[in-house]
Each structure stands twice: as C-alpha cells, then as structure tokens.
C-alpha atoms as a PDB file:
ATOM      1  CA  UNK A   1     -22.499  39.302 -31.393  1.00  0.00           C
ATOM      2  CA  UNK A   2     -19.340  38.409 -30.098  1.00  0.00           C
ATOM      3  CA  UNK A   3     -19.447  35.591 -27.401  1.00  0.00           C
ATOM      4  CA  UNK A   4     -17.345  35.900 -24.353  1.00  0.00           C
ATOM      5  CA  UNK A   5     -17.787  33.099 -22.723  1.00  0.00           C
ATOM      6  CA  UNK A   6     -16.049  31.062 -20.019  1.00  0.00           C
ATOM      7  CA  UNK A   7     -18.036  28.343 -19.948  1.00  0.00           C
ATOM      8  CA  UNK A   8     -18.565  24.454 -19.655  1.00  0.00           C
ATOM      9  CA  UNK A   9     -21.153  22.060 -17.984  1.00  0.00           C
ATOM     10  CA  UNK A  10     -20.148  18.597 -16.845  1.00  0.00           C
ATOM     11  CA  UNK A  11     -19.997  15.255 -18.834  1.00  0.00           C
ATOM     12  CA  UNK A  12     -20.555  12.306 -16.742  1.00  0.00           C
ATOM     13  CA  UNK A  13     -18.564  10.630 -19.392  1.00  0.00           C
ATOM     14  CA  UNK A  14     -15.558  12.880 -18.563  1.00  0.00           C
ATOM     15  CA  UNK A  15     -15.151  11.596 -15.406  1.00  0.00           C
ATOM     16  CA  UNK A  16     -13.778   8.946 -14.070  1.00  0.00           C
ATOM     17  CA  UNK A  17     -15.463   8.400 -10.886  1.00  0.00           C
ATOM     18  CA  UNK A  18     -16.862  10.884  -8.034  1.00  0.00           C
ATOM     19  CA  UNK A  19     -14.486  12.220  -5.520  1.00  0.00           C
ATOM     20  CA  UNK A  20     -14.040  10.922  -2.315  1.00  0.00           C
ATOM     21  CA  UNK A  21     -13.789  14.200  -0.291  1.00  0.00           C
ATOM     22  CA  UNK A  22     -14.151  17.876  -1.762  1.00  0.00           C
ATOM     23  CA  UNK A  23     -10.222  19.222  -2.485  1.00  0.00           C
ATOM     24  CA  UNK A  24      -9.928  21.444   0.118  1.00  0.00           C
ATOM     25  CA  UNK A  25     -10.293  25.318  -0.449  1.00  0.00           C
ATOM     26  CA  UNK A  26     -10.069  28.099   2.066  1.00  0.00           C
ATOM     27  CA  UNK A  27      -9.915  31.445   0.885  1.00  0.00           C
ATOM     28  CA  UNK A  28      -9.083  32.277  -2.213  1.00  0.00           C
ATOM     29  CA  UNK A  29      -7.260  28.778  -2.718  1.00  0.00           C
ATOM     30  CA  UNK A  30      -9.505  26.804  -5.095  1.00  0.00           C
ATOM     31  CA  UNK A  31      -8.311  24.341  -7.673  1.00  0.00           C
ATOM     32  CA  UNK A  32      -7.468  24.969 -11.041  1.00  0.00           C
ATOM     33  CA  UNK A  33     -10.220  24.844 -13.643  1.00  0.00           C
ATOM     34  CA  UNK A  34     -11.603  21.727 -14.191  1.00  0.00           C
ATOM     35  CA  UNK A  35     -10.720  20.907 -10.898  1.00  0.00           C
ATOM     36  CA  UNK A  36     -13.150  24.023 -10.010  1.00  0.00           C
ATOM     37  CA  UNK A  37     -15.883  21.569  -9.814  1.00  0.00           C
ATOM     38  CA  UNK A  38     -16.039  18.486  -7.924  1.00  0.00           C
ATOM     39  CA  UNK A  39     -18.428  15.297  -7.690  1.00  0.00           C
ATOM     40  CA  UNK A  40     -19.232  13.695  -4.614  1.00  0.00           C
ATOM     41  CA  UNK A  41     -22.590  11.317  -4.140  1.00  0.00           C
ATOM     42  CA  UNK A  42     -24.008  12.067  -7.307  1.00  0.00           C
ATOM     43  CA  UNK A  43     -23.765  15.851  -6.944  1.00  0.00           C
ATOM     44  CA  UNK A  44     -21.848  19.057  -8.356  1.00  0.00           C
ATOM     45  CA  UNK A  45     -20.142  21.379  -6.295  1.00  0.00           C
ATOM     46  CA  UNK A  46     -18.415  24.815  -7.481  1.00  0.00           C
ATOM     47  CA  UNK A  47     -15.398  25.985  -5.610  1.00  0.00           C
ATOM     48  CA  UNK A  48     -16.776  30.244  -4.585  1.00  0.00           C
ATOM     49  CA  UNK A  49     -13.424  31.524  -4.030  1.00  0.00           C
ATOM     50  CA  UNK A  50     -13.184  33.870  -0.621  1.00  0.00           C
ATOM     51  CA  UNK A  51     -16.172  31.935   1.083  1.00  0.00           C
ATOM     52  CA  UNK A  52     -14.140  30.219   3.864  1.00  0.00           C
ATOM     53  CA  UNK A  53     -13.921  26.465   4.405  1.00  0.00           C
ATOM     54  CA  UNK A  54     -17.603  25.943   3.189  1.00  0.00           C
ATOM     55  CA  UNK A  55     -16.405  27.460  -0.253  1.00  0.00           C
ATOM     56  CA  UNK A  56     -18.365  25.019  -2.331  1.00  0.00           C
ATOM     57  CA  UNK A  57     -21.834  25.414  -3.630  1.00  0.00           C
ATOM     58  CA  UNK A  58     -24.301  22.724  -5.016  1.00  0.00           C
ATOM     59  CA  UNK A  59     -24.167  23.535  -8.836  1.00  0.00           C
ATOM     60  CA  UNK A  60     -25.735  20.156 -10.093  1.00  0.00           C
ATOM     61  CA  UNK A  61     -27.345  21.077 -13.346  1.00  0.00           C
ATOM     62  CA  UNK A  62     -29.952  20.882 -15.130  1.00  0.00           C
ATOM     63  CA  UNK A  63     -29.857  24.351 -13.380  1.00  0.00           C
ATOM     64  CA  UNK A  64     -29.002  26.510 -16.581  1.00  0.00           C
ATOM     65  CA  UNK A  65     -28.134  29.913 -14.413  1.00  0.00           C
ATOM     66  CA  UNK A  66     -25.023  27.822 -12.652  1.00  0.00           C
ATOM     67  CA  UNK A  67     -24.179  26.601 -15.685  1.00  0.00           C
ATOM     68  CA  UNK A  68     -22.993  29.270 -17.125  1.00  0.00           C
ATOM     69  CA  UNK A  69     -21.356  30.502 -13.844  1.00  0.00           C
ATOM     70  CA  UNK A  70     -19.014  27.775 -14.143  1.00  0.00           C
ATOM     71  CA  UNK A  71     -15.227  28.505 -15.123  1.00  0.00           C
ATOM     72  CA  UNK A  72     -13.443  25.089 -17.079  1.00  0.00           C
ATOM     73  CA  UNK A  73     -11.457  27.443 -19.128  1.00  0.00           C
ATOM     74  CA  UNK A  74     -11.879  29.834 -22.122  1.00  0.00           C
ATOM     75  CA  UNK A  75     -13.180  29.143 -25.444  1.00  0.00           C
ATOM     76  CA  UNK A  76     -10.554  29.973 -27.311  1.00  0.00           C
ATOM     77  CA  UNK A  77      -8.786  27.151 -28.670  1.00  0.00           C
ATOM     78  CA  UNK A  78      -4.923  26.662 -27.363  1.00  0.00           C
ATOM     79  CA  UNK A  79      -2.243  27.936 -26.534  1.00  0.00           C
ATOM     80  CA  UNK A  80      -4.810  30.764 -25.209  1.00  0.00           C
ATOM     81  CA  UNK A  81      -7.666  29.133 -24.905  1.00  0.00           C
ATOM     82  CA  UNK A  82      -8.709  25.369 -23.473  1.00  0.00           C
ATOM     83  CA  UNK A  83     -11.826  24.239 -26.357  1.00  0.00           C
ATOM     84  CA  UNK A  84     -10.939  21.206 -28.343  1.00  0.00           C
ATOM     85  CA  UNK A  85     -12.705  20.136 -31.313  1.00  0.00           C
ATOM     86  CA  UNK A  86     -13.191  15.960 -31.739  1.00  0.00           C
ATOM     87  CA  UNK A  87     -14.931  14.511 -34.589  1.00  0.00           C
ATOM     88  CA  UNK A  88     -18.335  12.778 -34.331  1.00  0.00           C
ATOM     89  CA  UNK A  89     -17.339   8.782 -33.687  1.00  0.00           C
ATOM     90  CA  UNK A  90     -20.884   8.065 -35.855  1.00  0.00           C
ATOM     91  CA  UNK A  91     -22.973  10.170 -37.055  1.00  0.00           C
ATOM     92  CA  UNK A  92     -26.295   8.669 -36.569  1.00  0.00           C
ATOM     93  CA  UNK A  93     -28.367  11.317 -38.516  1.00  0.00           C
ATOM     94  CA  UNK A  94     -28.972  11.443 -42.259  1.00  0.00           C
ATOM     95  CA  UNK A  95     -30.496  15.078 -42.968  1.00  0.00           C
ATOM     96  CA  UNK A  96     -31.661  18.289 -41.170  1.00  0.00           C
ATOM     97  CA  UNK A  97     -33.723  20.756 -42.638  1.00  0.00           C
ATOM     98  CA  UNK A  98     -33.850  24.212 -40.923  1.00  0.00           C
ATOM     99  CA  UNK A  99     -36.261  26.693 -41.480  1.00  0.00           C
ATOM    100  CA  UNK A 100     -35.606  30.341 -40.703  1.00  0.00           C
ATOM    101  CA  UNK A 101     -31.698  29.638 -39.027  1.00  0.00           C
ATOM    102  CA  UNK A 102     -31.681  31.824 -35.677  1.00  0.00           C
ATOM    103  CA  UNK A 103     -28.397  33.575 -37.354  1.00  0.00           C
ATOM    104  CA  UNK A 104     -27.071  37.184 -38.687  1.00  0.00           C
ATOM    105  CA  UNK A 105     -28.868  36.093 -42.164  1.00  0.00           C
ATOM    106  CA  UNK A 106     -31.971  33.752 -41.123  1.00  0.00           C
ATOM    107  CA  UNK A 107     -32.329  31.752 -44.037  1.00  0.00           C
ATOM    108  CA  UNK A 108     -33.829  28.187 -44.739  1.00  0.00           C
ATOM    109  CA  UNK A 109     -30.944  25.594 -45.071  1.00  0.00           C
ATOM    110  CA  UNK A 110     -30.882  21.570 -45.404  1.00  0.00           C
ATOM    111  CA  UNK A 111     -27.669  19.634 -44.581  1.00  0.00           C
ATOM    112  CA  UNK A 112     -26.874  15.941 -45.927  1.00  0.00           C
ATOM    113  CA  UNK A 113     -24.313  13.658 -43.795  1.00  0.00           C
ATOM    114  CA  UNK A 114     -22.785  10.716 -44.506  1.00  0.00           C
ATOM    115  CA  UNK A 115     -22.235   7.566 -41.605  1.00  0.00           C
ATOM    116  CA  UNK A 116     -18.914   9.858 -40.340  1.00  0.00           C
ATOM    117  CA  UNK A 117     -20.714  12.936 -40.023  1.00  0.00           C
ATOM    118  CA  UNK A 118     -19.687  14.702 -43.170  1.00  0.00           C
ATOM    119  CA  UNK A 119     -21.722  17.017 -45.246  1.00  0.00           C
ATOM    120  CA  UNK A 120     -22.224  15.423 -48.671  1.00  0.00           C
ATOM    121  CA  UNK A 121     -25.341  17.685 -50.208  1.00  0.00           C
ATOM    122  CA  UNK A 122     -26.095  21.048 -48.747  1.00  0.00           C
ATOM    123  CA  UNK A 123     -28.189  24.369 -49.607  1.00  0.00           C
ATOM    124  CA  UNK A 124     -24.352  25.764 -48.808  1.00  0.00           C
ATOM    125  CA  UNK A 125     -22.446  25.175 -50.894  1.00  0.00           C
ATOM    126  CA  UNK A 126     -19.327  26.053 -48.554  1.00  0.00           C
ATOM    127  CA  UNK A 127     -20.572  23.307 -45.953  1.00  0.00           C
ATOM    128  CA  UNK A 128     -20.157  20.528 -47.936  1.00  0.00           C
ATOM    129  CA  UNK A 129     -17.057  18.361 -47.728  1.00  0.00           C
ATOM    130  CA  UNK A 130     -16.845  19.758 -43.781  1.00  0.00           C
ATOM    131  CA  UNK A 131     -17.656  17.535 -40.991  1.00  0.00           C
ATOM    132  CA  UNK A 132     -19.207  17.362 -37.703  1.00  0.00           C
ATOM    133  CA  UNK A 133     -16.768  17.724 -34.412  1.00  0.00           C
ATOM    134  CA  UNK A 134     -17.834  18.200 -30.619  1.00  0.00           C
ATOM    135  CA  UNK A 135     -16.358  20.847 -28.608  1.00  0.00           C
ATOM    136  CA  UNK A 136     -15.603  20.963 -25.621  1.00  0.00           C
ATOM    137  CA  UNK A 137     -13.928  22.848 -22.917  1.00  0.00           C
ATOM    138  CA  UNK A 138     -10.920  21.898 -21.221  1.00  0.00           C
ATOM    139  CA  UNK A 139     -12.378  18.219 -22.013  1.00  0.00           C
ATOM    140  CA  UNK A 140     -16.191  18.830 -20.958  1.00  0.00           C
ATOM    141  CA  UNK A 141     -19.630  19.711 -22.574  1.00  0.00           C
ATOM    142  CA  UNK A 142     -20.360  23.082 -23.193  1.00  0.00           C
ATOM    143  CA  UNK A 143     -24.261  22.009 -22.226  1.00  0.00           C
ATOM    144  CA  UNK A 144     -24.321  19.437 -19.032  1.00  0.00           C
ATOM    145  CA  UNK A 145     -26.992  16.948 -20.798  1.00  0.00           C
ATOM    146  CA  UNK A 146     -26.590  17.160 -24.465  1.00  0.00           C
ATOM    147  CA  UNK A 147     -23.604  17.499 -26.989  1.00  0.00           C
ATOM    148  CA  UNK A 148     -22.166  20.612 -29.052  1.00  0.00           C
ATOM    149  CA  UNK A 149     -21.268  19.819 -32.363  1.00  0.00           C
ATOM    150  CA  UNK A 150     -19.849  22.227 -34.744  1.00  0.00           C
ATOM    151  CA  UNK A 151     -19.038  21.920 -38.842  1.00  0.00           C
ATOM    152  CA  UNK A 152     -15.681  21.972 -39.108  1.00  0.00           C
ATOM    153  CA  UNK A 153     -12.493  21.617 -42.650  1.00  0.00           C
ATOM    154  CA  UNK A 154     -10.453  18.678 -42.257  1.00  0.00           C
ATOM    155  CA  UNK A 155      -6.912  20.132 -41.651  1.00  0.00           C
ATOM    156  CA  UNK A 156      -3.864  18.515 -43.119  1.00  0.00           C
ATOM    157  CA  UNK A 157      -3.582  15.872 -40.508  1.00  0.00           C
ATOM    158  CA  UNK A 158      -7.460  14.946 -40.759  1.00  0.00           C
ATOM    159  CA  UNK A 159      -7.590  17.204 -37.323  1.00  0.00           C
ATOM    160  CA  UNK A 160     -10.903  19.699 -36.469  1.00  0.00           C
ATOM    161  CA  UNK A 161     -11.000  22.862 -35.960  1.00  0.00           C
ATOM    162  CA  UNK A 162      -8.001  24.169 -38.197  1.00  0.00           C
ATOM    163  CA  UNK A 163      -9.578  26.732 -39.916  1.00  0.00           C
ATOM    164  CA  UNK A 164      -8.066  29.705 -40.651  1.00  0.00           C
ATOM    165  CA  UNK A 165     -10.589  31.632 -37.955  1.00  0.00           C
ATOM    166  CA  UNK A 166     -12.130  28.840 -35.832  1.00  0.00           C
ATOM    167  CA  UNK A 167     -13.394  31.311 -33.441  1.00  0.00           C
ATOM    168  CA  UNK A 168     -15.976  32.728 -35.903  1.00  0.00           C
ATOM    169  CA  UNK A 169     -17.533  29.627 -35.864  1.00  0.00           C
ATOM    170  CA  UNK A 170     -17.152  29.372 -31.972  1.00  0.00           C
ATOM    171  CA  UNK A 171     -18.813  33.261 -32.187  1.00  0.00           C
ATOM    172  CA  UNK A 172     -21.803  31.913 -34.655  1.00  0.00           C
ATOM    173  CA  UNK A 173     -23.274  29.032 -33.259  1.00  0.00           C
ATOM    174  CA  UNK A 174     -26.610  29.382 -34.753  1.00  0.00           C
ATOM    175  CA  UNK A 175     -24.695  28.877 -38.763  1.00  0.00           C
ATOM    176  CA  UNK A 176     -21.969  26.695 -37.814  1.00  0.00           C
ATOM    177  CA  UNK A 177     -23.406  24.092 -35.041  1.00  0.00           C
ATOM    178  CA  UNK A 178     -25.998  21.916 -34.260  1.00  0.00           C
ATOM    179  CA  UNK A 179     -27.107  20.025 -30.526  1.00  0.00           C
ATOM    180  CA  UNK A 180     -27.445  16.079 -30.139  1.00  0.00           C
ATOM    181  CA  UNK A 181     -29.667  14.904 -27.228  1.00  0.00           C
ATOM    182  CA  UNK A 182     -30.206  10.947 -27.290  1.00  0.00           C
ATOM    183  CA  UNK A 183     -32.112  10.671 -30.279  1.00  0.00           C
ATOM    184  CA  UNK A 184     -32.536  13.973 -30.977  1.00  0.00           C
ATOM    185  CA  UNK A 185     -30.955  16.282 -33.205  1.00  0.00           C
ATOM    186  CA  UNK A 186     -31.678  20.128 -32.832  1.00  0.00           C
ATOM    187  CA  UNK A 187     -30.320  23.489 -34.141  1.00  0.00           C
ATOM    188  CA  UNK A 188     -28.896  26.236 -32.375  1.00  0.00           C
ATOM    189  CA  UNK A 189     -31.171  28.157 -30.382  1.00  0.00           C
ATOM    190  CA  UNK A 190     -29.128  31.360 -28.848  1.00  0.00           C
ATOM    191  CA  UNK A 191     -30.159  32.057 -25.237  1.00  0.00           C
ATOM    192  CA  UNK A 192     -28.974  35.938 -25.057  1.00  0.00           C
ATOM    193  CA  UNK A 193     -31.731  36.255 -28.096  1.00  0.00           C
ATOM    194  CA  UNK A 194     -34.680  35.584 -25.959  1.00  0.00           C
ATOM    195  CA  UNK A 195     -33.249  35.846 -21.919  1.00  0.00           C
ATOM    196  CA  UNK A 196     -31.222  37.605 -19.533  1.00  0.00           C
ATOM    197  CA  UNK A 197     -28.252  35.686 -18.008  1.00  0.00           C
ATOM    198  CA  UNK A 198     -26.370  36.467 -15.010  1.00  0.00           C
ATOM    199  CA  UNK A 199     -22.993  38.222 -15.317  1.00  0.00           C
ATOM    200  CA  UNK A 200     -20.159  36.031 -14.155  1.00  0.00           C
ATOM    201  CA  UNK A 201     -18.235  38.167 -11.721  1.00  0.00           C
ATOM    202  CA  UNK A 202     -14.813  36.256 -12.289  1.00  0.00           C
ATOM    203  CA  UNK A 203     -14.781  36.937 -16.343  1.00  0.00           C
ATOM    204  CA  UNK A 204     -16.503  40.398 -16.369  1.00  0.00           C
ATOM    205  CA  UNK A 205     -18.853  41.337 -19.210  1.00  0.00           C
ATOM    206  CA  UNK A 206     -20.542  37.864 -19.749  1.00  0.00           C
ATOM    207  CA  UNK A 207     -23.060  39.101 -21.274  1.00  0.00           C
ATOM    208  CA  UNK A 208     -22.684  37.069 -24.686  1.00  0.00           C
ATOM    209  CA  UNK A 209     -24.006  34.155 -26.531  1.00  0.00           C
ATOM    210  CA  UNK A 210     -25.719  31.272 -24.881  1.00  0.00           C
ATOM    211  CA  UNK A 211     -26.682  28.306 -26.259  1.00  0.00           C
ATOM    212  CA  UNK A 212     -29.446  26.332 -25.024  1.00  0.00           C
ATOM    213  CA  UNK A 213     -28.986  23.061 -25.003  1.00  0.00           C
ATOM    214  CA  UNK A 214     -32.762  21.368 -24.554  1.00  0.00           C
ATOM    215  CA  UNK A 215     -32.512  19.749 -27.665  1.00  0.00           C
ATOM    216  CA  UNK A 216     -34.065  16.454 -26.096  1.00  0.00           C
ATOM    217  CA  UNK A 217     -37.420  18.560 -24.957  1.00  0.00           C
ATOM    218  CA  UNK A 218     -38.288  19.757 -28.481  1.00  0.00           C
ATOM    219  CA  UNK A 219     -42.256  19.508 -29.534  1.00  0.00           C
ATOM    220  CA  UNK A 220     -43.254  18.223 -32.068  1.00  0.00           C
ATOM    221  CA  UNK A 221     -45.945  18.605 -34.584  1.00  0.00           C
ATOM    222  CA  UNK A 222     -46.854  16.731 -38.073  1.00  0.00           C
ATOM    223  CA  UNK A 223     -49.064  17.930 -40.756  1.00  0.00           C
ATOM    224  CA  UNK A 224     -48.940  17.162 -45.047  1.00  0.00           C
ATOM    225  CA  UNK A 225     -48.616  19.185 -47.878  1.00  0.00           C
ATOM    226  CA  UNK A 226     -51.294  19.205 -50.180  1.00  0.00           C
ATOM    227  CA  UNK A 227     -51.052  17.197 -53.070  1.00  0.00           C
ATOM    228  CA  UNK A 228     -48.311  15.138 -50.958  1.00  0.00           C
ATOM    229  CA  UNK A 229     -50.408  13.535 -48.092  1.00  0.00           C
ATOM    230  CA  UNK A 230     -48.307  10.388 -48.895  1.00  0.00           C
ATOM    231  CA  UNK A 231     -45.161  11.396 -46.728  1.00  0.00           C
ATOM    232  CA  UNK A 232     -46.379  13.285 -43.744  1.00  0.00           C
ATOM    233  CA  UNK A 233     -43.661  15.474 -42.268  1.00  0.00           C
ATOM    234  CA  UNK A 234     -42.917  15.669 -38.543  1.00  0.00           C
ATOM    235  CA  UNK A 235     -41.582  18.959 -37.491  1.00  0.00           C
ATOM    236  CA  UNK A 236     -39.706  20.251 -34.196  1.00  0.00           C
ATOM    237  CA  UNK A 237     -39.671  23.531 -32.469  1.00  0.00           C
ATOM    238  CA  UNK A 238     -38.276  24.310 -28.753  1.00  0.00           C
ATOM    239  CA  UNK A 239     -40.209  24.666 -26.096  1.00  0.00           C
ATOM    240  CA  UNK A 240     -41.689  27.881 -24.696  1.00  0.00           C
ATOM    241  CA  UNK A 241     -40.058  29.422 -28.074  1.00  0.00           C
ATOM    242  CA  UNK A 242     -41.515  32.789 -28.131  1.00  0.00           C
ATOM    243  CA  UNK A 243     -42.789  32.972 -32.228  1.00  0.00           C
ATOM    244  CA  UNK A 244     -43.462  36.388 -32.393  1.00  0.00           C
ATOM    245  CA  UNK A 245     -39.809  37.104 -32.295  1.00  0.00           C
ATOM    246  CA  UNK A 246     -38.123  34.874 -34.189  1.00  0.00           C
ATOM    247  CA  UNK A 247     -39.229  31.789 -36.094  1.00  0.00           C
ATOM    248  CA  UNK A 248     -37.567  28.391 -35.594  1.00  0.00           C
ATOM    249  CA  UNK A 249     -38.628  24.944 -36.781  1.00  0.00           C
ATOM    250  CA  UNK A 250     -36.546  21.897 -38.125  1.00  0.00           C
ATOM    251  CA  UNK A 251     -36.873  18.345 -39.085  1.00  0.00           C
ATOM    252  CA  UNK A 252     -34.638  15.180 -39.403  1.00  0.00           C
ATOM    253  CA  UNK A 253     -33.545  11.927 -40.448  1.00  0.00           C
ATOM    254  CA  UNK A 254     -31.676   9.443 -39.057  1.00  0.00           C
ATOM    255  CA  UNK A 255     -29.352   6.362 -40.659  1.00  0.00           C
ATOM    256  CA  UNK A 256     -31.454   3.831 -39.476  1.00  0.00           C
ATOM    257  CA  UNK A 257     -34.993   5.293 -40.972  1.00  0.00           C
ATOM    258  CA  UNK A 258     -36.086   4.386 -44.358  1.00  0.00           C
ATOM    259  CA  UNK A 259     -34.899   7.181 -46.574  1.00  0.00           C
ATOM    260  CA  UNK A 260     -37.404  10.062 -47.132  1.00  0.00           C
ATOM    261  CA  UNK A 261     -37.159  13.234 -49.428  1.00  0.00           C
ATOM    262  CA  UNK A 262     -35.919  15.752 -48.023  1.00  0.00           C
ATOM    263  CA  UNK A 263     -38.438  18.891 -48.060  1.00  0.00           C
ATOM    264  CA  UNK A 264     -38.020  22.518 -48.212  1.00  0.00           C
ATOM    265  CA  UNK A 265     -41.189  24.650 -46.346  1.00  0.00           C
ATOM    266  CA  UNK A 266     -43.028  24.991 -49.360  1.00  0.00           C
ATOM    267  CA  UNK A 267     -42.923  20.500 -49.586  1.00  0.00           C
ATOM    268  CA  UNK A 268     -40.470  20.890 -52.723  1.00  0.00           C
ATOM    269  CA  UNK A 269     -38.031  17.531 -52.713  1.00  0.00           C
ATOM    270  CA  UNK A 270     -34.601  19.530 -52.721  1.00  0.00           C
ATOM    271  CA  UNK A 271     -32.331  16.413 -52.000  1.00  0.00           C
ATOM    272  CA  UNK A 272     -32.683  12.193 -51.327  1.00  0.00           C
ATOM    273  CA  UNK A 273     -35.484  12.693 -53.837  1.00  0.00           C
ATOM    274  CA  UNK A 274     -35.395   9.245 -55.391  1.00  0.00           C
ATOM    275  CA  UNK A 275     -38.361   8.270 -53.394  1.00  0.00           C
ATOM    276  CA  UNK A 276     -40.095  10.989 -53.990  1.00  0.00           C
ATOM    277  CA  UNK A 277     -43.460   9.785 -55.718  1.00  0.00           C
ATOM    278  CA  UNK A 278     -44.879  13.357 -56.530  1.00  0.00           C
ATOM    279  CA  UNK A 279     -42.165  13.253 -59.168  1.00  0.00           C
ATOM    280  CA  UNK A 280     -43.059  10.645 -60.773  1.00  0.00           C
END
C-alpha cells in the first residue's frame, strides 16, 4: 500500500517557545508549512485557509483525526520532499521480539541493538549492521506524543536515510520501523488496516498508511512456558486491537535490565541465550 501522506504532529521539543499572537491569516494567506500551525497558551492552532480572520482552528492533539489533517510538508525526503532521518542519540532498548509483524509477509522477527541503536543479531539477516534513525517532517514528529524510528544503512558520511530507495521504507512502516513512548518500545501498528481516516482536502487521495502512535498505552500480559517457569515473559499488545483480524504481540528489553534470553513464541532461546538455564 503506497502511503501518501502529508503529515506531521507537533514536538514540544521542536519548539522554541509558544507564540505571542497567531501570524495573521485572512483568506487564503496562511503561513508556510510549519508555520501552518501555531502555539499560543499551551494550545495548537491550524491555519483553515479561506475561513476569514478567524482562520485558525484548535488542533491540540492527542486528537488523532487533526493529526493527520495537518500539512508540515511531504514525506518524501529533499529536494522534493521535507522528512529527515536523525539517528537515535541512545538507544535505551536491548531486544524486541515481534510476533506476527503487521506487514506484506507477517512473520515472527527478533531484533538485537547495541547502546547506539544498531542491529547486532537479527532473524534478518539484511537488518543487521543498520541502525535506528527518527524521522521527521520538516523537523517535527510524525506522531504528536511518541517518536518514529526507522532502520536505516549508514551512508558514506555515517548519514541516515541514504538508501538507494528510502521511500520503501517510508511506504512499509510495519518492516522497517518501530515507535518509542517514554519507556516503551512498540511496533508498527498501521491505522488504514483497522480504521477509516478522513481525506485531507488540500493533498487529495489521503487515503494511505497511518501509523498509530499509542505505543505508551500498550497492555500487557505475562504468562511461562512450560518447562521454563523460571523466566516469566511479559508480553504487549495495543489496545482495543481487534484479534480476529490480525494478530500482534511483542516483547522487550531494555539496557538497563538484567539480560534475559531472548524467546521466540514457542519459548525457544534464539539469541542473548547465555543465561538461559533450560540449556544447561
């Protein structure tokens, strides 16, 4: 599914401080994206182009049908586009494991990251050596309270996003990214899959992929494997996730945990299995 998006939700981290006074916009004479939103007393406010002198609406998320009718820019990366790819400061997670990926080809899959963020043992083979980047759009969060981080080559100049077709990983969130929230680290759970979303009448057929971003409300749920009731697993699924389409569980470590085996859904250790006392 190809995504057409022209998206991006606010980082309070992006900006500087709240506006004064809303730029003044009559007609069809609102600012240039990001400039399309302003902050003032804690609040968002979209400039509606043709609404007059009260052209701005109250857009303050977590309100996930204005978020994507916001316009910051396209995803395409420059010259035609305004996404960015940054790479993760510190990486504070040591493994996911994902059972049944949300993708073209659901498939189990476990990722291993070093301190930086980059994949050092994988189930795919093609992820490792790659490394975890944020994107953003013209300088903002594609969700409005958690981050967007994508696996991404190291080009020659230890940049992100220079592979040879970045947008296919932009178009295939569910393989290629994964959502932080605080503490929380989640996999990509693809809106269009499971709801409707408004059409944005500025960008035309909107009607692509959208990526829900309530990593930091994932459930959870912990149970043992027989035979292994020694290291109790604790697994994560999003909320309201409707099971009988689509299956979608995952669970994590972080750096500063002790180190655990990392499980597959049948409880086999397939990596950090040096701990693992059924082995022995």
């Amino acid at each position: 599914m190809k995504m057409m998006l022209l998206l991006s939700l606010v980082s309070a981290g992006a900006i500087q401080a709240p506006v004064e006074d809303l730029p003044t916009a009559i007609g069809e004479n609102c600012p240039q994206p990001p400039a399309t939103v302003s902050f003032l007393g804690g609040r968002q406010y979209q400039c509606e182009p043709e609404e007059g002198e009260d052209a701005y609406k109250d857009v303050t998320p977590p309100d996930d049908s204005a978020h994507w009718s916001l316009n910051f820019g396209s995803i395409e990366q420059p010259p035609r586009g305004t996404s960015n790819f940054r790479w993760a400061d510190a990486w504070p997670f040591r493994s996911i494991v994902i059972m049944s990926l949300p993708a073209r080809h659901s498939r189990d899959a476990y990722y291993i990251f070093d301190h930086n963020g980059t994949v050092i043992d994988s189930s795919k083979e093609e992820a490792i050596g790659e490394r975890m980047a944020e994107m953003t759009i013209s300088g903002l969060r594609v969700w409005p309270t958690a981050n967007v981080y994508y696996r991404m080559p190291t080009g020659k100049n230890g940049d992100a996003g220079t592979d040879r077709d970045p947008m296919q990983r932009v178009n295939d969130p569910s393989y290629f990214a994964l959502i932080v929230e605080q503490a929380m680290l989640c996999p990509i759970l693809e809106e269009a899959e499971f709801a409707n979303w408004p059409r944005d009448r500025r960008s035309g057929d909107n009607t692509g992929t959208y990526v829900n971003g309530h990593c930091g409300n994932a459930e959870s749920r912990s149970f043992s494997f027989p035979g292994i009731e020694h290291d109790p697993q604790t697994y994560y699924t999003y909320p309201g996730f409707p099971i009988s389409k689509r299956e979608l569980f995952w669970t994590f470590q972080r750096h500063d945990e002790p180190e655990r085996p990392v499980r597959d859904r049948k409880g086999k250790c397939v990596a950090l299995c040096g701990s693992d006392e059924s082995n022995r």
